[in-house]
Protein backbone atom coordinates (compact mmCIF):
# COMPACT_ATOMS: atom_id res chain seq x y z
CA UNK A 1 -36.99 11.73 4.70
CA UNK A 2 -35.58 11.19 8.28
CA UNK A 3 -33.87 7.99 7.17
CA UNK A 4 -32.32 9.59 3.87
CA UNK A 5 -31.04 12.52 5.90
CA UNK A 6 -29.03 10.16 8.64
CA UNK A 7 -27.74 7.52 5.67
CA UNK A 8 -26.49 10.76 3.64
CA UNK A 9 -24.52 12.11 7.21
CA UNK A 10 -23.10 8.49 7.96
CA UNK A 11 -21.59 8.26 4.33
CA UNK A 12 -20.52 11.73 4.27
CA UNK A 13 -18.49 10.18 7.86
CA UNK A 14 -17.46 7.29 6.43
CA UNK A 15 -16.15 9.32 2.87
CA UNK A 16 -14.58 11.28 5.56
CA UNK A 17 -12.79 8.91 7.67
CA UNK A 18 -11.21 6.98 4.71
CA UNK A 19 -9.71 10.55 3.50
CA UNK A 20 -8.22 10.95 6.79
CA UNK A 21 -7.08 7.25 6.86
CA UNK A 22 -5.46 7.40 3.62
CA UNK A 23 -3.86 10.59 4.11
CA UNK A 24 -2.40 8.70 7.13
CA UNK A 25 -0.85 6.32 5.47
CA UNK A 26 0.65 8.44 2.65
CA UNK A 27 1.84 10.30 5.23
CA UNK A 28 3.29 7.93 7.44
CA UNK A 29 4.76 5.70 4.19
CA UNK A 30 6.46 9.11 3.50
CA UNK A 31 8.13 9.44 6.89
CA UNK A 32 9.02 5.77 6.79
CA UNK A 33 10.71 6.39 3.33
CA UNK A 34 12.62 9.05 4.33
CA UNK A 35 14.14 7.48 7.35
CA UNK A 36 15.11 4.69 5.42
CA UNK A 37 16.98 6.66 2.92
CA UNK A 38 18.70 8.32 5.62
CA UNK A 39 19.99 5.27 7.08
CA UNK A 40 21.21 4.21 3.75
CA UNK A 41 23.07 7.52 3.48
CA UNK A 42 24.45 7.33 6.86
CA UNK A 43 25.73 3.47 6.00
CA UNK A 44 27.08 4.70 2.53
CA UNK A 45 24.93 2.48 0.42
CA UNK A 46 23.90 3.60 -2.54
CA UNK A 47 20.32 2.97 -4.35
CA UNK A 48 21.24 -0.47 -6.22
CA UNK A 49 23.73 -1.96 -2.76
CA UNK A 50 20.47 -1.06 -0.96
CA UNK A 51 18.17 -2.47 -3.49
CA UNK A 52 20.44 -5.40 -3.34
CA UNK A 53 20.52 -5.74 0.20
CA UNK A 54 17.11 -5.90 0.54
CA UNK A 55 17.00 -8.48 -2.24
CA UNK A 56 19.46 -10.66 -0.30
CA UNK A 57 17.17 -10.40 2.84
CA UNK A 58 13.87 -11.37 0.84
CA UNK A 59 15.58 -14.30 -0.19
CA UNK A 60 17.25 -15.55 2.65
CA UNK A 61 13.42 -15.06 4.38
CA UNK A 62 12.14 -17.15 1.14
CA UNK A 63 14.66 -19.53 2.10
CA UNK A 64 13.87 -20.31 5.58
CA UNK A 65 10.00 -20.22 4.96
CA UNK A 66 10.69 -23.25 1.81
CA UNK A 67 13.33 -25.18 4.01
């Protein structure tokens, strides 16, 4: 029973862990969204010049990867 007693602790740490790592990232994709949208603000770009922006960047990365 030893054994079953340790394996039920480490997944109880690991079930733990990967709670607190994804509520890291939620949180920190969060933070990173907002500070985007405030730069857009501050530039005056609305959603679809920003969407379109970003568009214009993707491609112009697509472009240099393919030529």
């Amino acid at each position: 029973m030893e054994g079953m007693s340790y394996l039920t602790v480490a997944y109880l740490g690991m079930i733990t862990g990967i709670a607190i790592w994804t509520w890291t990232v939620f949180a920190r994709a969060k933070n990173l969204e907002a500070r985007i949208h405030a730069i857009e603000t501050s530039l005056g770009k609305g959603e679809i010049e920003a969407d379109s922006i970003a568009l214009q960047s993707a491609k112009s990365d697509d472009d240099k990867a393919t030529g």
